[in-house]
PDB file of N, CA and C in Angstrom:
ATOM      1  N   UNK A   1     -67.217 -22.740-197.920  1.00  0.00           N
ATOM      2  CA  UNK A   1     -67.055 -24.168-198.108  1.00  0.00           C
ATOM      3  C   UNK A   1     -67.293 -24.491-199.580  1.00  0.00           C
ATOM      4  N   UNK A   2     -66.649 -25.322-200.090  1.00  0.00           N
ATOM      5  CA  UNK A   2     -66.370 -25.591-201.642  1.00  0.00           C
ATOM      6  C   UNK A   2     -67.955 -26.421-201.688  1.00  0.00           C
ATOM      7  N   UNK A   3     -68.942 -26.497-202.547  1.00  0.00           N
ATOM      8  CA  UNK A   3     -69.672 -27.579-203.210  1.00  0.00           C
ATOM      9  C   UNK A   3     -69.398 -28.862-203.022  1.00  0.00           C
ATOM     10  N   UNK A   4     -68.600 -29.329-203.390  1.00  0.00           N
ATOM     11  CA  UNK A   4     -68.674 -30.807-203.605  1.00  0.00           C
ATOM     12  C   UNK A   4     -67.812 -31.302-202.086  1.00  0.00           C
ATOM     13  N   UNK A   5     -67.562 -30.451-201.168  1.00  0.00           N
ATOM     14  CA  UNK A   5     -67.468 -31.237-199.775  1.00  0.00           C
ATOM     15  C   UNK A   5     -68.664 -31.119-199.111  1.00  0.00           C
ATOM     16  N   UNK A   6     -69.014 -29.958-199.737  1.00  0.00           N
ATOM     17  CA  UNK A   6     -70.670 -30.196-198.771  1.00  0.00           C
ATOM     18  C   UNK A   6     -71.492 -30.993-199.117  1.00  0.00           C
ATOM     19  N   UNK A   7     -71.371 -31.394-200.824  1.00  0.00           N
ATOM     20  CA  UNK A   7     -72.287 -32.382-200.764  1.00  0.00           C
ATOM     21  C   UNK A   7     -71.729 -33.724-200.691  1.00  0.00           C
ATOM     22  N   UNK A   8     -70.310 -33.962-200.530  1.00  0.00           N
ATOM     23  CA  UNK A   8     -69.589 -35.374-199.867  1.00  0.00           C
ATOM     24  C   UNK A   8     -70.414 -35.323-198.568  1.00  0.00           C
ATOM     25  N   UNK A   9     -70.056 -34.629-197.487  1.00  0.00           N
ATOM     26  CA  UNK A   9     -70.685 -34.324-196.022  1.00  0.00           C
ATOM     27  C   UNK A   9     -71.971 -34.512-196.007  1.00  0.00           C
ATOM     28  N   UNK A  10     -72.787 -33.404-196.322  1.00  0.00           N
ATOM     29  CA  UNK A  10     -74.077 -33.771-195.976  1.00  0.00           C
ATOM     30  C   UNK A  10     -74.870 -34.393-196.739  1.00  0.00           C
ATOM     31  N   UNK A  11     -74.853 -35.004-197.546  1.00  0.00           N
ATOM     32  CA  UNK A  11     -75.646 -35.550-198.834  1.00  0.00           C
ATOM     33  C   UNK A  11     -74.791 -37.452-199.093  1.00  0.00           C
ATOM     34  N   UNK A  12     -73.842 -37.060-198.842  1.00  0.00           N
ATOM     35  CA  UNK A  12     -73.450 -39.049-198.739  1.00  0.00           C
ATOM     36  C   UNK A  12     -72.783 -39.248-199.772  1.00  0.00           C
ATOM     37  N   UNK A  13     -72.537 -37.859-200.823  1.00  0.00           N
ATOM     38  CA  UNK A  13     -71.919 -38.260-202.242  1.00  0.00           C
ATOM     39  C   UNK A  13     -70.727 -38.708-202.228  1.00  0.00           C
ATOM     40  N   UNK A  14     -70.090 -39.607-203.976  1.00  0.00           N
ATOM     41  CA  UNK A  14     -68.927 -39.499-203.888  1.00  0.00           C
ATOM     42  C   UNK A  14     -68.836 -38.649-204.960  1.00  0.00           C
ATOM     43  N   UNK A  15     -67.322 -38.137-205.222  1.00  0.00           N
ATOM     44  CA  UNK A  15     -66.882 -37.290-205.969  1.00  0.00           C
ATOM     45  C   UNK A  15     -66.997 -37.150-206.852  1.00  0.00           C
ATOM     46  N   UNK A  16     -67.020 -38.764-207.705  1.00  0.00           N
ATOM     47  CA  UNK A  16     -67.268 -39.108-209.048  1.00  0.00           C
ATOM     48  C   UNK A  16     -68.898 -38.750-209.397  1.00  0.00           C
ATOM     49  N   UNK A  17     -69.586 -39.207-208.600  1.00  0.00           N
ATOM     50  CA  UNK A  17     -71.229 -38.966-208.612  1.00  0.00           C
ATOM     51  C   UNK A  17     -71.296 -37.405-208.568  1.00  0.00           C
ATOM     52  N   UNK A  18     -70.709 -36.589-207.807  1.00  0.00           N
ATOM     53  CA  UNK A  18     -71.070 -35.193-207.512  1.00  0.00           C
ATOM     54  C   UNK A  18     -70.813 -34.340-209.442  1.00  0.00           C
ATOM     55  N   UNK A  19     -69.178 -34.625-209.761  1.00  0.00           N
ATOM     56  CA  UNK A  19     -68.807 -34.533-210.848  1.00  0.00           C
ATOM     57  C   UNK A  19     -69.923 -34.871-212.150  1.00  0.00           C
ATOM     58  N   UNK A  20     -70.623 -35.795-212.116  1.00  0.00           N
ATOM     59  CA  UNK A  20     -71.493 -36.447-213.052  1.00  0.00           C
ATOM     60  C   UNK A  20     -72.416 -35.470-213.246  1.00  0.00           C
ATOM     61  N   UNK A  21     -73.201 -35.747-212.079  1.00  0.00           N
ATOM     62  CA  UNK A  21     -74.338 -34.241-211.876  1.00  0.00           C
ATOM     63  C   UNK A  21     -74.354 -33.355-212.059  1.00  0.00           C
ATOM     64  N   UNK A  22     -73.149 -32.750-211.989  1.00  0.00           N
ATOM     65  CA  UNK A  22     -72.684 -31.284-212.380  1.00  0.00           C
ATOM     66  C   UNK A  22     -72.522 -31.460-213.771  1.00  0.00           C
ATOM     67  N   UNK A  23     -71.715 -32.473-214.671  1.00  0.00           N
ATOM     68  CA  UNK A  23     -71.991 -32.012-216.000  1.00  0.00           C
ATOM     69  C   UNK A  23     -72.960 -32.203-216.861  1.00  0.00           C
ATOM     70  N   UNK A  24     -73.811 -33.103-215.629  1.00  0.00           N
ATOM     71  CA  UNK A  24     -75.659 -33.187-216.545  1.00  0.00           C
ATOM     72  C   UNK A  24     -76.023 -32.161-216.405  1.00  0.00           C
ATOM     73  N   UNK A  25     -75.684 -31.371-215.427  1.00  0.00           N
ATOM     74  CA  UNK A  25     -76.624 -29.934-215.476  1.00  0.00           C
ATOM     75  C   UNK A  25     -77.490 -30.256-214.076  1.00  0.00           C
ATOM     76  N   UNK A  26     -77.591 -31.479-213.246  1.00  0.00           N
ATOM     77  CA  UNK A  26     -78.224 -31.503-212.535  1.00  0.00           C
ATOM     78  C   UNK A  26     -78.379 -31.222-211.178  1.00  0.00           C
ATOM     79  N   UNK A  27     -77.054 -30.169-211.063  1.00  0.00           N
ATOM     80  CA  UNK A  27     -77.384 -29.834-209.295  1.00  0.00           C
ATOM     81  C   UNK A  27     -77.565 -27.992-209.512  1.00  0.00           C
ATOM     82  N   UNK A  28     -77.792 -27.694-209.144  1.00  0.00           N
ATOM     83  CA  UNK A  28     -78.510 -26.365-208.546  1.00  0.00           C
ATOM     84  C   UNK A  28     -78.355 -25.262-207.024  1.00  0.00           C
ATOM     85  N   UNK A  29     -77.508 -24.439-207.040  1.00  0.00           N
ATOM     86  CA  UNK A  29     -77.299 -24.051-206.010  1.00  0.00           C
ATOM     87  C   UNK A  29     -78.265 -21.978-206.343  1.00  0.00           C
ATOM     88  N   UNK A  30     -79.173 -22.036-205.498  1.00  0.00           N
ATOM     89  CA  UNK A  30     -79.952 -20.591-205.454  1.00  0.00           C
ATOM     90  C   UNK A  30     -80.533 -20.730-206.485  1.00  0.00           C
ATOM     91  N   UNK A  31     -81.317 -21.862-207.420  1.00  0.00           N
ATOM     92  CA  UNK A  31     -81.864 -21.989-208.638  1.00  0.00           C
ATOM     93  C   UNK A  31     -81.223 -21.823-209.675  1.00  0.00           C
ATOM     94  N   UNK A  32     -79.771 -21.588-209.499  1.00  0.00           N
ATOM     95  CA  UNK A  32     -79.071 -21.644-210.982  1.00  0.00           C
ATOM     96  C   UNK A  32     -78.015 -23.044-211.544  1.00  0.00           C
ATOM     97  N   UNK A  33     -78.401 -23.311-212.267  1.00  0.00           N
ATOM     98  CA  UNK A  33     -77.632 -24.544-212.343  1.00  0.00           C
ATOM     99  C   UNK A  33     -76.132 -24.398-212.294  1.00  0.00           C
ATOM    100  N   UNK A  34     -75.371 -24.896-211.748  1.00  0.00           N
ATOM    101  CA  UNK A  34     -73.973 -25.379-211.326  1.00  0.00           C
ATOM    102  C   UNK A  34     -72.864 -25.477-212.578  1.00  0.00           C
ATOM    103  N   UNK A  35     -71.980 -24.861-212.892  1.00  0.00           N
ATOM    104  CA  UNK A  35     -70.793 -25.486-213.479  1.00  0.00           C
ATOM    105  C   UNK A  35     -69.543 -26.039-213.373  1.00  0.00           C
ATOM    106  N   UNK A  36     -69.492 -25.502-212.305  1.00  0.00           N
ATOM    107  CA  UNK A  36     -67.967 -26.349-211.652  1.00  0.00           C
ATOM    108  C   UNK A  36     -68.077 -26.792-210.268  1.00  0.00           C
ATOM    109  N   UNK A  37     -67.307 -28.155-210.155  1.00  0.00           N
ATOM    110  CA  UNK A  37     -67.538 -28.489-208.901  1.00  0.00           C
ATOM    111  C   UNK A  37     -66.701 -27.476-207.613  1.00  0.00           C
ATOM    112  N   UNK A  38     -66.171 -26.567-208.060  1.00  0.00           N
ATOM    113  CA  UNK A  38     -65.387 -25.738-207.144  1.00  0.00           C
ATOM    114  C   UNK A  38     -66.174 -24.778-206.817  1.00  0.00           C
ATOM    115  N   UNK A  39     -67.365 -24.196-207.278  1.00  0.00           N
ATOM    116  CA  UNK A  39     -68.088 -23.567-206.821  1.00  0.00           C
ATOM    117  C   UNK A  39     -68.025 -23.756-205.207  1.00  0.00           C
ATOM    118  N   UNK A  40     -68.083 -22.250-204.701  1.00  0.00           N
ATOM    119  CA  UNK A  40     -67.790 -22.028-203.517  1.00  0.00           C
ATOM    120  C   UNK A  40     -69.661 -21.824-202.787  1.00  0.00           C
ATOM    121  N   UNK A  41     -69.871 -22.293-201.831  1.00  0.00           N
ATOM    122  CA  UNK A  41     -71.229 -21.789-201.458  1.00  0.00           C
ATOM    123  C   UNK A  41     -71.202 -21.372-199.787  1.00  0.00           C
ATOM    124  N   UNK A  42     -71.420 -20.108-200.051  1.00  0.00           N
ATOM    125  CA  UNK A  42     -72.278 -19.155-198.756  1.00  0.00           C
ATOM    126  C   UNK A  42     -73.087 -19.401-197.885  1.00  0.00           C
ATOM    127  N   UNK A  43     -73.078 -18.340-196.343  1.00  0.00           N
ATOM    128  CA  UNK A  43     -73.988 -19.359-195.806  1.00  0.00           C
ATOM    129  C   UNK A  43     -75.543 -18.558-196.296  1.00  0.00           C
ATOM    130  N   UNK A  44     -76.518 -19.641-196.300  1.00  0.00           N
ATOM    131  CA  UNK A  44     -77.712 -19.451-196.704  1.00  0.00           C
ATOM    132  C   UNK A  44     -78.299 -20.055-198.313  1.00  0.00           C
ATOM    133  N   UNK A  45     -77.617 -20.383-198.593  1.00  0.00           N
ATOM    134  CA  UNK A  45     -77.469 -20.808-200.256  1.00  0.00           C
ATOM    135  C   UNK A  45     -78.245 -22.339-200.311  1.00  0.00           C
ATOM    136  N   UNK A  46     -79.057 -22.156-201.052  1.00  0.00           N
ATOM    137  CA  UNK A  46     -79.921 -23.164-201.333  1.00  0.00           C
ATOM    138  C   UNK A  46     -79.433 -24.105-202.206  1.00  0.00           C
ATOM    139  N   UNK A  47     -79.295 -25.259-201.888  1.00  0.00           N
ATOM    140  CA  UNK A  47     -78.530 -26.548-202.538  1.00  0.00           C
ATOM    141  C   UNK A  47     -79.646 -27.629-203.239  1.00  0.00           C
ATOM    142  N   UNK A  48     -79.821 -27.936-204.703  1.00  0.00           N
ATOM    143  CA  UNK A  48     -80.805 -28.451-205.293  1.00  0.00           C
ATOM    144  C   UNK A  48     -80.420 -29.175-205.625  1.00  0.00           C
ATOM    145  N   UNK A  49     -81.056 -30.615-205.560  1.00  0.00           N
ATOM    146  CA  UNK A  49     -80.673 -31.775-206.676  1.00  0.00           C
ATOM    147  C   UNK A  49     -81.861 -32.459-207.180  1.00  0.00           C
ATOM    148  N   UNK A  50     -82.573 -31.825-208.102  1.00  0.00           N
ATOM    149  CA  UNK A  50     -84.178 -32.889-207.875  1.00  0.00           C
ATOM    150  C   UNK A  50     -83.989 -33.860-208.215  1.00  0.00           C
ATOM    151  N   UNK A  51     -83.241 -34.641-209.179  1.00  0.00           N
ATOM    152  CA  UNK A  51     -83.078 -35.923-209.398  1.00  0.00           C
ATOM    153  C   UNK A  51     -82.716 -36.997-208.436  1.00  0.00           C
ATOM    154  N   UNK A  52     -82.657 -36.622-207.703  1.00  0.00           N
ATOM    155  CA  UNK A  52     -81.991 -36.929-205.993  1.00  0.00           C
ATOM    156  C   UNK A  52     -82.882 -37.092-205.391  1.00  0.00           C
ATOM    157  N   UNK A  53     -83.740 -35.912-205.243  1.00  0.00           N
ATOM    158  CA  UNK A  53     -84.718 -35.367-204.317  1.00  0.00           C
ATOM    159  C   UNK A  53     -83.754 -34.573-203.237  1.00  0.00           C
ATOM    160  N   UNK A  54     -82.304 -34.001-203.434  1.00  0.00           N
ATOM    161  CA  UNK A  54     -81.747 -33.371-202.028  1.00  0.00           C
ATOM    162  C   UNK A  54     -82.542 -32.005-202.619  1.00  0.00           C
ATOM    163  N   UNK A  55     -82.555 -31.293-201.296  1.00  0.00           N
ATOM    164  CA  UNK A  55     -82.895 -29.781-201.208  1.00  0.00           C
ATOM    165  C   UNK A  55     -82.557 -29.318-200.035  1.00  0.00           C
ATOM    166  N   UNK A  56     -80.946 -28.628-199.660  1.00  0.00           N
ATOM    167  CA  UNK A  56     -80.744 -28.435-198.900  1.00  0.00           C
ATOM    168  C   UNK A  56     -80.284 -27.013-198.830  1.00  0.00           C
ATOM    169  N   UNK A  57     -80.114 -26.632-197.340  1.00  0.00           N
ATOM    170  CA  UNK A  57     -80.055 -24.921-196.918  1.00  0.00           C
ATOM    171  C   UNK A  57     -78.454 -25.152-196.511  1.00  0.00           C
ATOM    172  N   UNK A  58     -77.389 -24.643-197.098  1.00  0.00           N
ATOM    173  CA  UNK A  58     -76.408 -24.133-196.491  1.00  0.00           C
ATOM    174  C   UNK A  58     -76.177 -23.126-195.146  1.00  0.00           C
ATOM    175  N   UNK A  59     -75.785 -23.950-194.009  1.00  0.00           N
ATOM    176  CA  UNK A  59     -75.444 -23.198-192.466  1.00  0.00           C
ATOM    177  C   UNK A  59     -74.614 -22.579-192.215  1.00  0.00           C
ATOM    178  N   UNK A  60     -73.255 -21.706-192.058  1.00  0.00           N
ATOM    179  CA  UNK A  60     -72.011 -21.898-192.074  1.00  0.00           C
ATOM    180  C   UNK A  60     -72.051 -21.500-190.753  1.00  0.00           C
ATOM    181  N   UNK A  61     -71.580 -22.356-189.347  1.00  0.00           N
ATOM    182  CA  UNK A  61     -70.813 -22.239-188.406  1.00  0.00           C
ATOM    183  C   UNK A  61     -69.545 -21.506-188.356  1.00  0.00           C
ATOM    184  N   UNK A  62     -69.240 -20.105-187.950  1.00  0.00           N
ATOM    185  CA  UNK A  62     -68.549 -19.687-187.801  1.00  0.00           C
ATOM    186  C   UNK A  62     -67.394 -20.130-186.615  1.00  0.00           C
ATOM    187  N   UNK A  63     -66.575 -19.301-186.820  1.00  0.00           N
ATOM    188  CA  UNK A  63     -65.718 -19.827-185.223  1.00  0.00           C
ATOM    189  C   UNK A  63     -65.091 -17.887-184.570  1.00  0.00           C
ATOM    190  N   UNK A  64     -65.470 -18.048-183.140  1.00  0.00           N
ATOM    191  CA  UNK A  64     -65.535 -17.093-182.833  1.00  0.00           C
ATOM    192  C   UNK A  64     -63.625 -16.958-182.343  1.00  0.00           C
ATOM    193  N   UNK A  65     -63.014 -15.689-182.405  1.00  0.00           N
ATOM    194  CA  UNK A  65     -62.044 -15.596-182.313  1.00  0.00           C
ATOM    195  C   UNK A  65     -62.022 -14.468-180.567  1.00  0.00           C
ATOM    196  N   UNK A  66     -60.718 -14.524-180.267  1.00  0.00           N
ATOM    197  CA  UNK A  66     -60.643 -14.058-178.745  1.00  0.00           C
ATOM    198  C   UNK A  66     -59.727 -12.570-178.885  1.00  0.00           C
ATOM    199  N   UNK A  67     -60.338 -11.386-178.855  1.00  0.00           N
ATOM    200  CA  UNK A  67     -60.237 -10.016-179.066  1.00  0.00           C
ATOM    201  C   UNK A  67     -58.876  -9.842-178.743  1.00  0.00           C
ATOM    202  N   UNK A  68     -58.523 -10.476-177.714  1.00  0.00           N
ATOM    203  CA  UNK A  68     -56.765 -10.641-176.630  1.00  0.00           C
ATOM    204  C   UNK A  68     -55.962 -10.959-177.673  1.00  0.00           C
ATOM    205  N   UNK A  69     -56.133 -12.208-178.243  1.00  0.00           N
ATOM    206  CA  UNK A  69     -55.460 -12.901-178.691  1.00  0.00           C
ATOM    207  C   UNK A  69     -54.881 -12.098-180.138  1.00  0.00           C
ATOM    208  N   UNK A  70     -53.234 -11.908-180.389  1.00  0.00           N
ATOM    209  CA  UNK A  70     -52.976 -11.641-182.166  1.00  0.00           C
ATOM    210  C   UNK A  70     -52.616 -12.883-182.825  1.00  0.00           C
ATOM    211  N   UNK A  71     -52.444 -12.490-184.035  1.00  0.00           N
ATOM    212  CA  UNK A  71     -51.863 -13.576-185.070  1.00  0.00           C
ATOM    213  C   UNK A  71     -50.944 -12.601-186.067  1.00  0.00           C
ATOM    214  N   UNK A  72     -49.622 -13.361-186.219  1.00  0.00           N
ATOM    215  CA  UNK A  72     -48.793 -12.405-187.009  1.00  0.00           C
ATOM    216  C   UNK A  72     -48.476 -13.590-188.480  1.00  0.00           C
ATOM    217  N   UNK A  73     -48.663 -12.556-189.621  1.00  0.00           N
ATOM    218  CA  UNK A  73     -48.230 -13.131-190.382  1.00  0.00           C
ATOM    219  C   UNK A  73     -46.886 -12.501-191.371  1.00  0.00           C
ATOM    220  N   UNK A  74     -46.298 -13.507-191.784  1.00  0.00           N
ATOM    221  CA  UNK A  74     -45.049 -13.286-192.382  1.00  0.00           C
ATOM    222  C   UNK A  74     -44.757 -14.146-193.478  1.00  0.00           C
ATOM    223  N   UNK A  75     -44.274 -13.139-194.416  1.00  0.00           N
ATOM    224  CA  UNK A  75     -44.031 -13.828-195.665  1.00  0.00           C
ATOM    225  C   UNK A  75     -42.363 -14.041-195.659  1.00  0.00           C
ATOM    226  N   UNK A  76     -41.821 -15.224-195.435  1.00  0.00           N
ATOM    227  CA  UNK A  76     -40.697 -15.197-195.305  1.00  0.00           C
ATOM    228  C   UNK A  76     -39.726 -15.304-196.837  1.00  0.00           C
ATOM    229  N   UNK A  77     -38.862 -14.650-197.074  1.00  0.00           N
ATOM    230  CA  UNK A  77     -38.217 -14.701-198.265  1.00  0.00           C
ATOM    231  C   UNK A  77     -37.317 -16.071-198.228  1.00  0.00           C
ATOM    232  N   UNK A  78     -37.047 -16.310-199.425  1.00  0.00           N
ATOM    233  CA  UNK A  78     -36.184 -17.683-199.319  1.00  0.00           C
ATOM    234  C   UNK A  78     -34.480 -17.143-198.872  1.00  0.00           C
ATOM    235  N   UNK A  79     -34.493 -18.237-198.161  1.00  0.00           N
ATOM    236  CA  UNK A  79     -33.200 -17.794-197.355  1.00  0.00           C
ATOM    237  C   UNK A  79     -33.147 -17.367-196.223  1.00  0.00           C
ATOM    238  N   UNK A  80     -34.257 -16.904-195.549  1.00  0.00           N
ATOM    239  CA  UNK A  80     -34.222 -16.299-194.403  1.00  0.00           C
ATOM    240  C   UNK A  80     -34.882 -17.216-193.483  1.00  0.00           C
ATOM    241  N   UNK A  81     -33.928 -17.300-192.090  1.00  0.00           N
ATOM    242  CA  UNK A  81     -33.815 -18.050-191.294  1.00  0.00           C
ATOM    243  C   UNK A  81     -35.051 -17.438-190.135  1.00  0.00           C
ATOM    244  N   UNK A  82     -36.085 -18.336-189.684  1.00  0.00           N
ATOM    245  CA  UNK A  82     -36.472 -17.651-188.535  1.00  0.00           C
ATOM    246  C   UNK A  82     -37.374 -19.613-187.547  1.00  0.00           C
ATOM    247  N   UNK A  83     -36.326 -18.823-186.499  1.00  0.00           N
ATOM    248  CA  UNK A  83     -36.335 -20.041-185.645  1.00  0.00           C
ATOM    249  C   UNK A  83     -35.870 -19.892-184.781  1.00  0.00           C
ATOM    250  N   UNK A  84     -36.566 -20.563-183.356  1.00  0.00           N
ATOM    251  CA  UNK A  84     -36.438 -19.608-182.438  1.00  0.00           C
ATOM    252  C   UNK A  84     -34.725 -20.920-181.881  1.00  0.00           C
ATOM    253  N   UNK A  85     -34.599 -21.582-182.198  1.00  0.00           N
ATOM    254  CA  UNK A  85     -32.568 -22.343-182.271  1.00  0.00           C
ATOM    255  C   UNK A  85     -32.122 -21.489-183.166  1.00  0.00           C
ATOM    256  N   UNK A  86     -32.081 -20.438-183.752  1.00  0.00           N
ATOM    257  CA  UNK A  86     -30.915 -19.663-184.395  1.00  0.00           C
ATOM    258  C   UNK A  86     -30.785 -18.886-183.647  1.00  0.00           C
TER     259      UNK A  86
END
């Protein structure tokens, strides 16, 4: 999950505010300060804002998939028709 939706989500931010913080230097993810709001965060990753007072633990809910079930993927070239009306 990207940073700055988690802290839209769980923290109440807006984007512009999240952005701000980050180029004060003031948010903190595992004690290191933050440089881009695209920072990606893991589950377990400690989320800091003391100016805030947030201090939060990253969860990540997985989603369990069904062993039966495939998924096919295909890179279709341009031009090529695939549909199951042709």
């Amino acid at each position: 999950m990207l940073l700055r939706s988690f802290l839209q989500v769980e923290c109440g931010l807006a984007r512009r505010q999240i952005t701000l913080l980050i180029d004060q230097g003031k948010v903190f993810v595992n004690q290191k300060i933050v440089e881009s709001y695209k920072s990606e965060l893991y589950e377990g990753d400690c989320v800091q804002i003391p100016s805030l007072e947030i201090d939060k633990v990253f969860y990540f809910e997985g989603q369990n998939v069904d062993k039966d079930s495939a998924l096919v993927l295909f890179n279709k070239p341009k031009g090529y028709t695939c549909s199951k009306a042709d």
